[in-house]
PDB file of N, CA and C in Angstrom:
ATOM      1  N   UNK A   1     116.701  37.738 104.999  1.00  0.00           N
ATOM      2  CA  UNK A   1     115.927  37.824 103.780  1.00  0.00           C
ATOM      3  C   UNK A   1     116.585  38.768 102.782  1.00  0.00           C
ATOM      4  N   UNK A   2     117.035  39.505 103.271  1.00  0.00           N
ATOM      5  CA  UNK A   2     117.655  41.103 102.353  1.00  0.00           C
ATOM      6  C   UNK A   2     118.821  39.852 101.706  1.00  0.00           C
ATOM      7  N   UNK A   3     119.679  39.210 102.188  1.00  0.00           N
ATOM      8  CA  UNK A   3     120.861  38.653 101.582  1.00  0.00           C
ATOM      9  C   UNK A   3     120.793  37.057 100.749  1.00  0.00           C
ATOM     10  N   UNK A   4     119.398  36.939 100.989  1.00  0.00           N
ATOM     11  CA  UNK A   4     118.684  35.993  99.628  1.00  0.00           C
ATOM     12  C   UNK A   4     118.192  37.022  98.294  1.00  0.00           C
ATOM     13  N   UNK A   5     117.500  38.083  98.428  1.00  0.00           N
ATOM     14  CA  UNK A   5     117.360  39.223  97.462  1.00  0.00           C
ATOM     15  C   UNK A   5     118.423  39.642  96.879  1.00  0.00           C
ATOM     16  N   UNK A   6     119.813  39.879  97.628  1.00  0.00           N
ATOM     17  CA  UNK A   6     121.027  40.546  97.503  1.00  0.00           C
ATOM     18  C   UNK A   6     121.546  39.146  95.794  1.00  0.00           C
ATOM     19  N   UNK A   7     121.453  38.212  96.110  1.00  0.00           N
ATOM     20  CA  UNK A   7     121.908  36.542  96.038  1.00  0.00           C
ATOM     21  C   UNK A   7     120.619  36.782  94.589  1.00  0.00           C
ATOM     22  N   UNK A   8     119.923  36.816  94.631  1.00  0.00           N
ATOM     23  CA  UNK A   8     118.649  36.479  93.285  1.00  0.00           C
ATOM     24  C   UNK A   8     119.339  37.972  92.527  1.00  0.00           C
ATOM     25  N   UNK A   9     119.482  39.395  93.032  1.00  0.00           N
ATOM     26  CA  UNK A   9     119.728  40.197  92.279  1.00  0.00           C
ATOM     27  C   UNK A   9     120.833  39.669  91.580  1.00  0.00           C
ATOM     28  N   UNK A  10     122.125  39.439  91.789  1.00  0.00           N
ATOM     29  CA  UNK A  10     123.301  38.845  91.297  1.00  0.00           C
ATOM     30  C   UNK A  10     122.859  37.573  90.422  1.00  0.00           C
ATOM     31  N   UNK A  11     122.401  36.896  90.648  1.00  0.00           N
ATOM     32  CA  UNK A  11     121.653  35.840  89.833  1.00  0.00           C
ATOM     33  C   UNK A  11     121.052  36.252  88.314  1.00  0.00           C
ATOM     34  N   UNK A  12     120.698  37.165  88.611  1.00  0.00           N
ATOM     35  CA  UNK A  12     119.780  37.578  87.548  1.00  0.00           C
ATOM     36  C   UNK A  12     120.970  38.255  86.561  1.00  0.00           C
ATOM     37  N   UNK A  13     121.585  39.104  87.336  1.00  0.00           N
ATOM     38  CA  UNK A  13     122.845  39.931  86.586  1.00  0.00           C
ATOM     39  C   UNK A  13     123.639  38.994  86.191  1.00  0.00           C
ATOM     40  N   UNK A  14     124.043  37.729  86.327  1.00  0.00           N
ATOM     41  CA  UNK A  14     124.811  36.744  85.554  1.00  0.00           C
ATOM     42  C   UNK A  14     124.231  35.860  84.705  1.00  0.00           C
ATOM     43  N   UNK A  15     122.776  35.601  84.858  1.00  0.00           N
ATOM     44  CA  UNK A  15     122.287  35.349  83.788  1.00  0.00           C
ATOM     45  C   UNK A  15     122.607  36.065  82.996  1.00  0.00           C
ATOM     46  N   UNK A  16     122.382  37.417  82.459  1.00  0.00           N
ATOM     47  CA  UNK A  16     122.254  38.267  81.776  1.00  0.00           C
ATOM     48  C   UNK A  16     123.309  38.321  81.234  1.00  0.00           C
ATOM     49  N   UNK A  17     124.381  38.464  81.517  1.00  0.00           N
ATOM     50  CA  UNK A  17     125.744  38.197  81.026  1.00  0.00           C
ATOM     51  C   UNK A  17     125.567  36.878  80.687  1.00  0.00           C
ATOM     52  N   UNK A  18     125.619  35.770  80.991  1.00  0.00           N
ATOM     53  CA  UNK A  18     125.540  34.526  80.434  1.00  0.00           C
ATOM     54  C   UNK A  18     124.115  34.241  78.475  1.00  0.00           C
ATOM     55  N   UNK A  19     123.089  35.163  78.927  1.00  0.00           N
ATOM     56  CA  UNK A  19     122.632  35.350  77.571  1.00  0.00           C
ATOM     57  C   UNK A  19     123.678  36.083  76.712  1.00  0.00           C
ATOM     58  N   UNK A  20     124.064  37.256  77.128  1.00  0.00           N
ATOM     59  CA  UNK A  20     124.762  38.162  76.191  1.00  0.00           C
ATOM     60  C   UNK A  20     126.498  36.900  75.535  1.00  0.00           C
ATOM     61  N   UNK A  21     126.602  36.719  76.309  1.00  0.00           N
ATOM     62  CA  UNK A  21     127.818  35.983  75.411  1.00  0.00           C
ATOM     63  C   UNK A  21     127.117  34.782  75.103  1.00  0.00           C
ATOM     64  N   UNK A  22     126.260  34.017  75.239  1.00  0.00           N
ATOM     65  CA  UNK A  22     125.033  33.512  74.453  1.00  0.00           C
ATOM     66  C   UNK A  22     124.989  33.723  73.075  1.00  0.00           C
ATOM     67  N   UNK A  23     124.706  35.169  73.011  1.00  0.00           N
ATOM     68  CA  UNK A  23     124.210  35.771  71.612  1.00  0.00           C
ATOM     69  C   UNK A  23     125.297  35.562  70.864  1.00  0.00           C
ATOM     70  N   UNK A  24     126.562  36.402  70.957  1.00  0.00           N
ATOM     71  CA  UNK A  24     127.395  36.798  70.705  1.00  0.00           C
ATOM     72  C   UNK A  24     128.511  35.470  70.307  1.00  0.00           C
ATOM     73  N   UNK A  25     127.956  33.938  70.619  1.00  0.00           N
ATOM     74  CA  UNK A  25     128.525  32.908  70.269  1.00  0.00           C
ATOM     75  C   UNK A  25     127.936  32.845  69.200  1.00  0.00           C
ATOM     76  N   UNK A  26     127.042  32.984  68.336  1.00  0.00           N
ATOM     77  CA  UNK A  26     126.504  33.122  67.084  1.00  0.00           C
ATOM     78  C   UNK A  26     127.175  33.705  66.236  1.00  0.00           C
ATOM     79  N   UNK A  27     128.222  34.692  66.358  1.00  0.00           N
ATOM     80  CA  UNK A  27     128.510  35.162  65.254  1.00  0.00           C
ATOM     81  C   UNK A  27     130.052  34.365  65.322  1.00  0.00           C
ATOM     82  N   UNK A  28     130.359  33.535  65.638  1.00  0.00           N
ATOM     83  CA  UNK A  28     131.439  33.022  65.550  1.00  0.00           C
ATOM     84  C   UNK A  28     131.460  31.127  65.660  1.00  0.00           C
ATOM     85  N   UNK A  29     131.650  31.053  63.908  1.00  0.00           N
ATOM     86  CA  UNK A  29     131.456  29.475  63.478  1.00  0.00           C
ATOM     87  C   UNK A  29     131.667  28.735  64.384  1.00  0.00           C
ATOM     88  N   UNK A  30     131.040  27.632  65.060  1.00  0.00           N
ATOM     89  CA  UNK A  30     131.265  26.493  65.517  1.00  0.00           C
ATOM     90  C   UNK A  30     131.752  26.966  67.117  1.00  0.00           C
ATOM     91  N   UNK A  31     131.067  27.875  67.766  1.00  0.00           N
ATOM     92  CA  UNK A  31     131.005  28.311  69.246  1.00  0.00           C
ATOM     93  C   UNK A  31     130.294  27.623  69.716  1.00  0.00           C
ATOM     94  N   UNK A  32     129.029  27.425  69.363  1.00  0.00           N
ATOM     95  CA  UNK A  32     128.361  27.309  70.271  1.00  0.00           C
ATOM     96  C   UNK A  32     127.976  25.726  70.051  1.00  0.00           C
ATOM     97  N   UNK A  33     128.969  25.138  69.338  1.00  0.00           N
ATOM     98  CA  UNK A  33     129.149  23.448  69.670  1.00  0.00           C
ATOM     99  C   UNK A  33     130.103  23.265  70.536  1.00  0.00           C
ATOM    100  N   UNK A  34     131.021  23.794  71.149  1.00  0.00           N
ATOM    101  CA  UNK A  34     131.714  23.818  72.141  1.00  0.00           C
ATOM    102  C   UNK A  34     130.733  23.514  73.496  1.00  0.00           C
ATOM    103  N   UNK A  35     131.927  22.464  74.332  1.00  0.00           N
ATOM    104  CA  UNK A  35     131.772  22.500  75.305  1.00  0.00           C
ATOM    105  C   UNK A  35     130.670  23.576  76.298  1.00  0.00           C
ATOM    106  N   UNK A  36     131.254  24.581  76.434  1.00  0.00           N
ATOM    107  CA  UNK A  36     130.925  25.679  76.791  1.00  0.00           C
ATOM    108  C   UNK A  36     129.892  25.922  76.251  1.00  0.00           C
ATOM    109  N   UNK A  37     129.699  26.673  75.026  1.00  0.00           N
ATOM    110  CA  UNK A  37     128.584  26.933  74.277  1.00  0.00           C
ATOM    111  C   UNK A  37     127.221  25.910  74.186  1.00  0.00           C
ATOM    112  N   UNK A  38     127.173  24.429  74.168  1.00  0.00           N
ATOM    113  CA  UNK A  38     126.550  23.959  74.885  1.00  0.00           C
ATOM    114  C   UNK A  38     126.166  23.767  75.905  1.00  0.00           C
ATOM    115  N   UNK A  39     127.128  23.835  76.994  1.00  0.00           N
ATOM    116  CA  UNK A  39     126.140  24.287  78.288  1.00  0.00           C
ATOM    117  C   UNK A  39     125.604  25.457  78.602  1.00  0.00           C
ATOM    118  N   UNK A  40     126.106  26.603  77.591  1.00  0.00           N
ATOM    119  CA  UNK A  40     124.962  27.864  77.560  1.00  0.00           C
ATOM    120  C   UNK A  40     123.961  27.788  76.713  1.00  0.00           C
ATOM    121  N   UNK A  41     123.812  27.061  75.897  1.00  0.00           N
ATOM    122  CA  UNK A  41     122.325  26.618  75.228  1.00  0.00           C
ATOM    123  C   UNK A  41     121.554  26.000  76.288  1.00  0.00           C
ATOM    124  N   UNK A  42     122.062  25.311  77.109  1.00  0.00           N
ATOM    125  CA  UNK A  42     121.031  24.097  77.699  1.00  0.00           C
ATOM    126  C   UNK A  42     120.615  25.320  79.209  1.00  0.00           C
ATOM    127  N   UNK A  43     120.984  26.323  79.291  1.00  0.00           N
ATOM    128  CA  UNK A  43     120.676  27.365  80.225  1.00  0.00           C
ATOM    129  C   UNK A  43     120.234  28.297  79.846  1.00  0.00           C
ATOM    130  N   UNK A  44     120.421  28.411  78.316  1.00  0.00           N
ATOM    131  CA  UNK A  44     119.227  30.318  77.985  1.00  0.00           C
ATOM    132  C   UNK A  44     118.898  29.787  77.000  1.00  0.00           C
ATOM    133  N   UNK A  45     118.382  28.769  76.306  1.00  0.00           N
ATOM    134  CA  UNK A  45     117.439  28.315  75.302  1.00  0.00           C
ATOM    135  C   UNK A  45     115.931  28.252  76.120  1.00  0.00           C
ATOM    136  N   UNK A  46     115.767  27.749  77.148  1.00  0.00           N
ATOM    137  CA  UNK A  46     114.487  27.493  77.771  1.00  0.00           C
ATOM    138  C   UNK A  46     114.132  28.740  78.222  1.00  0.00           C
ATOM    139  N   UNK A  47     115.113  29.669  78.546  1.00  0.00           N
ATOM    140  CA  UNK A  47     114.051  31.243  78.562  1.00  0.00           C
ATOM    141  C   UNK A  47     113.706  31.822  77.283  1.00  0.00           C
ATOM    142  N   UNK A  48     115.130  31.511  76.298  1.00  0.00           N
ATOM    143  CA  UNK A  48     114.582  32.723  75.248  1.00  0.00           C
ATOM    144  C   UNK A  48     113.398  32.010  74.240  1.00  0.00           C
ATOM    145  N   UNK A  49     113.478  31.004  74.564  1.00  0.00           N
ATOM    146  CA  UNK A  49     112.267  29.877  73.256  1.00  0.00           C
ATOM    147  C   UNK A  49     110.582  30.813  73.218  1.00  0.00           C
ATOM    148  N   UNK A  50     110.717  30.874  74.625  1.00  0.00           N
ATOM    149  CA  UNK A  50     109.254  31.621  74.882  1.00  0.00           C
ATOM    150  C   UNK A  50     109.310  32.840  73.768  1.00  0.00           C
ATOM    151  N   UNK A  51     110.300  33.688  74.372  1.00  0.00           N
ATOM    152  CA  UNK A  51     110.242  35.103  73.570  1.00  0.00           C
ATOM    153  C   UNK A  51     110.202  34.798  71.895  1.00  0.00           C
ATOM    154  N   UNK A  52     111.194  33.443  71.631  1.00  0.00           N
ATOM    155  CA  UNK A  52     111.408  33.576  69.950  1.00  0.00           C
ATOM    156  C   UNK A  52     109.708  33.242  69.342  1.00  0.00           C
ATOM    157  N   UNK A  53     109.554  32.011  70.380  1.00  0.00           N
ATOM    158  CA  UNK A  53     107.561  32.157  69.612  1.00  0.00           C
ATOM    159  C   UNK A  53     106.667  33.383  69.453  1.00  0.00           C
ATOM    160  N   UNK A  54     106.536  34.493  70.534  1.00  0.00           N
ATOM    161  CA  UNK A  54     106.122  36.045  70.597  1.00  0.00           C
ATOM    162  C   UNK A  54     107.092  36.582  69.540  1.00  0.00           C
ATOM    163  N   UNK A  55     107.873  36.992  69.557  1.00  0.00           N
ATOM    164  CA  UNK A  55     108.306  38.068  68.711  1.00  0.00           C
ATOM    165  C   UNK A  55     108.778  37.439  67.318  1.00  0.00           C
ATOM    166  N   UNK A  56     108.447  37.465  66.357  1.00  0.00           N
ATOM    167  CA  UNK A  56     108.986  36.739  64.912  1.00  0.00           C
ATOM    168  C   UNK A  56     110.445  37.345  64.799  1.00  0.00           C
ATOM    169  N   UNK A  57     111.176  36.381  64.003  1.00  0.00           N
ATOM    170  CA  UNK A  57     112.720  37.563  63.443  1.00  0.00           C
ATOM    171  C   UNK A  57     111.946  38.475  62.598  1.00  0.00           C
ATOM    172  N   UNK A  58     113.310  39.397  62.200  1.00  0.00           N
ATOM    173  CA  UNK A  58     113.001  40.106  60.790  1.00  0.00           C
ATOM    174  C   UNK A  58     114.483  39.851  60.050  1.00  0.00           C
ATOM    175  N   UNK A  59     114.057  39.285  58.961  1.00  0.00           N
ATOM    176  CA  UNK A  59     114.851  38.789  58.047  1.00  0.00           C
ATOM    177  C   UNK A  59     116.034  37.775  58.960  1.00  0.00           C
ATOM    178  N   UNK A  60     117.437  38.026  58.716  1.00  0.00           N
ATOM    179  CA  UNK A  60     118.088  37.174  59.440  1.00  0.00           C
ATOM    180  C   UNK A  60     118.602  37.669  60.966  1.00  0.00           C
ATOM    181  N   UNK A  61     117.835  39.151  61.200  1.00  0.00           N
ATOM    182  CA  UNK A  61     118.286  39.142  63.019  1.00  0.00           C
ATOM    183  C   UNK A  61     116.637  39.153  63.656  1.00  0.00           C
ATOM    184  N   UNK A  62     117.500  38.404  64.837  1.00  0.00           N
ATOM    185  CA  UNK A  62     116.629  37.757  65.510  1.00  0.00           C
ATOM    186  C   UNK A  62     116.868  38.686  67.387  1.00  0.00           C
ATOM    187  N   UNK A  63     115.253  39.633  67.166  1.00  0.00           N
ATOM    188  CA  UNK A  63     115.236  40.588  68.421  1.00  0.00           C
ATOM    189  C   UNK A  63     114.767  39.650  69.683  1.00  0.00           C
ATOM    190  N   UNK A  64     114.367  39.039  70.220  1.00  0.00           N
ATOM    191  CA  UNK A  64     113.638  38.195  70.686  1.00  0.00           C
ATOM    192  C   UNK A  64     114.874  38.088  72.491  1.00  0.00           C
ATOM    193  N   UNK A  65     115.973  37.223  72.039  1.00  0.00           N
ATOM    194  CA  UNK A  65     116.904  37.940  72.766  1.00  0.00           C
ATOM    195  C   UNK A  65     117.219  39.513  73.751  1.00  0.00           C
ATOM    196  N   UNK A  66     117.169  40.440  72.844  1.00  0.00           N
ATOM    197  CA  UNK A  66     117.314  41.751  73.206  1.00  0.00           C
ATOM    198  C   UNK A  66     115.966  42.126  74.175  1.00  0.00           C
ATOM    199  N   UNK A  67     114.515  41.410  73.257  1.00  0.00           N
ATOM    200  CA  UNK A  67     113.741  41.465  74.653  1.00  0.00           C
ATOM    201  C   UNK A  67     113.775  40.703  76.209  1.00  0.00           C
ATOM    202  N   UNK A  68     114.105  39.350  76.104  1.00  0.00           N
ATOM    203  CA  UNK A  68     114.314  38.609  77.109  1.00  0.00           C
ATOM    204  C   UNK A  68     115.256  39.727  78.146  1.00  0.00           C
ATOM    205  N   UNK A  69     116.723  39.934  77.425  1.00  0.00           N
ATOM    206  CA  UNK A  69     117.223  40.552  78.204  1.00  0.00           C
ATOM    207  C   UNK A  69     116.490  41.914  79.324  1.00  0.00           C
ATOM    208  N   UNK A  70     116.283  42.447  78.346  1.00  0.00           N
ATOM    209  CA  UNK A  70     115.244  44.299  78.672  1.00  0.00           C
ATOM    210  C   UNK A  70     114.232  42.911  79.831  1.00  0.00           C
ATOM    211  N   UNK A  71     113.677  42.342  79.456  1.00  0.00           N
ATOM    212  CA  UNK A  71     112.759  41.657  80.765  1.00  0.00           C
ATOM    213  C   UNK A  71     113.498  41.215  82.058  1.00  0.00           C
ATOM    214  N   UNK A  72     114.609  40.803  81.785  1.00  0.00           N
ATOM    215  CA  UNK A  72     116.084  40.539  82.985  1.00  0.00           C
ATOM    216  C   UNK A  72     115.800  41.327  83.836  1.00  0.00           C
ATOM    217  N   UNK A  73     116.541  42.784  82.908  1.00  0.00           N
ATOM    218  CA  UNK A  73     116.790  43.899  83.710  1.00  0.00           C
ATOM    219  C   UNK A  73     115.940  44.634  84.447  1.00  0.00           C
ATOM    220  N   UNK A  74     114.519  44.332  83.550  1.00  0.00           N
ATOM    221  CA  UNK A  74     113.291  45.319  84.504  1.00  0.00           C
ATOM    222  C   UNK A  74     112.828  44.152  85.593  1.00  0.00           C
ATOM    223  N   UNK A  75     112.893  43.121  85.742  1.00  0.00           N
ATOM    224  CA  UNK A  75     112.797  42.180  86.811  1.00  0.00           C
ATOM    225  C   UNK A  75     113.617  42.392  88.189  1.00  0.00           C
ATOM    226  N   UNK A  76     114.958  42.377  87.419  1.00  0.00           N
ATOM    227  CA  UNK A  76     116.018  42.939  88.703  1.00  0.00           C
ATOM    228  C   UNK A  76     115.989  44.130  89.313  1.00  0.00           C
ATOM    229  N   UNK A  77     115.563  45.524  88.060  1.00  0.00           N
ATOM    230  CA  UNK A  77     115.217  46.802  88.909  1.00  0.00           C
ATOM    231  C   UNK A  77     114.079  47.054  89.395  1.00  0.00           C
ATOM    232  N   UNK A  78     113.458  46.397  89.036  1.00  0.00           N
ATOM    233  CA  UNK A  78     111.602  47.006  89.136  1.00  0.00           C
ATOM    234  C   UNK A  78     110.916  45.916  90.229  1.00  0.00           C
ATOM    235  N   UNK A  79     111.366  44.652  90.020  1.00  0.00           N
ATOM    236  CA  UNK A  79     110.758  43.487  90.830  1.00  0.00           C
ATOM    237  C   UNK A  79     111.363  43.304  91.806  1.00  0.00           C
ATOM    238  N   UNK A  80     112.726  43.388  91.691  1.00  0.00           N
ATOM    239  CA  UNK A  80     113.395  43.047  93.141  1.00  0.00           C
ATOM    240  C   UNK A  80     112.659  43.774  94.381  1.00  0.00           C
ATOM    241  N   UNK A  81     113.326  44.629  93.796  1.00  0.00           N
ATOM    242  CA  UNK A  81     112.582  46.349  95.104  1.00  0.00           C
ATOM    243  C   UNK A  81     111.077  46.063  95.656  1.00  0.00           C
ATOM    244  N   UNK A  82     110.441  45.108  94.638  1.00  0.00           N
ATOM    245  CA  UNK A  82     109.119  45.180  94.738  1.00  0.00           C
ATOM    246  C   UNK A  82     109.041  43.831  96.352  1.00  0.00           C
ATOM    247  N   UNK A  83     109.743  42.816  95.866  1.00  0.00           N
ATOM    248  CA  UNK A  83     109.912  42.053  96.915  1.00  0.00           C
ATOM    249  C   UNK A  83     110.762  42.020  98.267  1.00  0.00           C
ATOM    250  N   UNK A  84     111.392  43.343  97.903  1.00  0.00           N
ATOM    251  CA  UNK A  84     112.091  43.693  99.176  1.00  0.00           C
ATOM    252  C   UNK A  84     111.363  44.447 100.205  1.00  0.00           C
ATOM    253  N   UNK A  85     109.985  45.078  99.618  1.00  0.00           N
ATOM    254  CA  UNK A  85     109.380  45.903 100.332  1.00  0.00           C
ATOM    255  C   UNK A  85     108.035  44.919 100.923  1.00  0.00           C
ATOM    256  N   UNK A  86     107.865  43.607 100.540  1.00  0.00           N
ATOM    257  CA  UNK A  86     106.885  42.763 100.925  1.00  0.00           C
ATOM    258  C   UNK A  86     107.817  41.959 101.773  1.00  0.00           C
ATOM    259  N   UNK A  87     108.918  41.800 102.552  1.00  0.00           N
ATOM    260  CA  UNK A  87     109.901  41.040 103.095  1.00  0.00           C
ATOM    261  C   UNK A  87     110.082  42.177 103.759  1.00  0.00           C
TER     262      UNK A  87
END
C-alpha cells in the first residue's frame, strides 16, 4: 500500500509540473497548438475549468491556475499523509 501512495505522490508532482509548463505555453504564440501543447490541454483543462468558473480573472491574468496548483500541493502534503495513516 505505502508504494501505491509513494506512485499517487509522484503523480500528483508531475501533474503539477505538467500544469506549470501548461501555463507557461501561453506566453509563447502558437504553443499550445502544438502537438504537445494539445495533449496538455486535453489533461489540465478538465481540472483547471472548475477553478476558472470560482475564481474570475483580473484584467488579462488569469489566477485560477496558481490556485489549482496551491490545491496540488496541499493534496500531496496534507492528504497523502492523511491516507497513509488510514492504510
Amino acid at each position: 500500500m505505502q508504494s501505491l501512495l509513494g506512485l499517487l505522490y509522484w503523480a500528483l508532482e508531475l501533474y503539477s509540473f505538467a500544469l506549470i509548463i501548461y501555463i507557461f505555453m501561453s506566453w509563447f504564440p502558437g504553443a499550445r497548438e502544438s502537438a504537445f501543447g494539445s495533449f496538455l490541454a486535453k489533461i489540465c483543462e478538465p481540472y483547471l475549468e472548475p477553478f476558472r468558473k470560482i475564481i474570475p480573472p483580473l484584467g488579462m491574468i488569469d489566477l485560477s491556475p496558481i490556485v489549482a496548483i496551491f490545491v496540488l500541493y496541499f493534496a500531496r502534503m496534507y492528504g497523502l499523509p492523511v491516507l497513509i495513516t488510514w492504510f
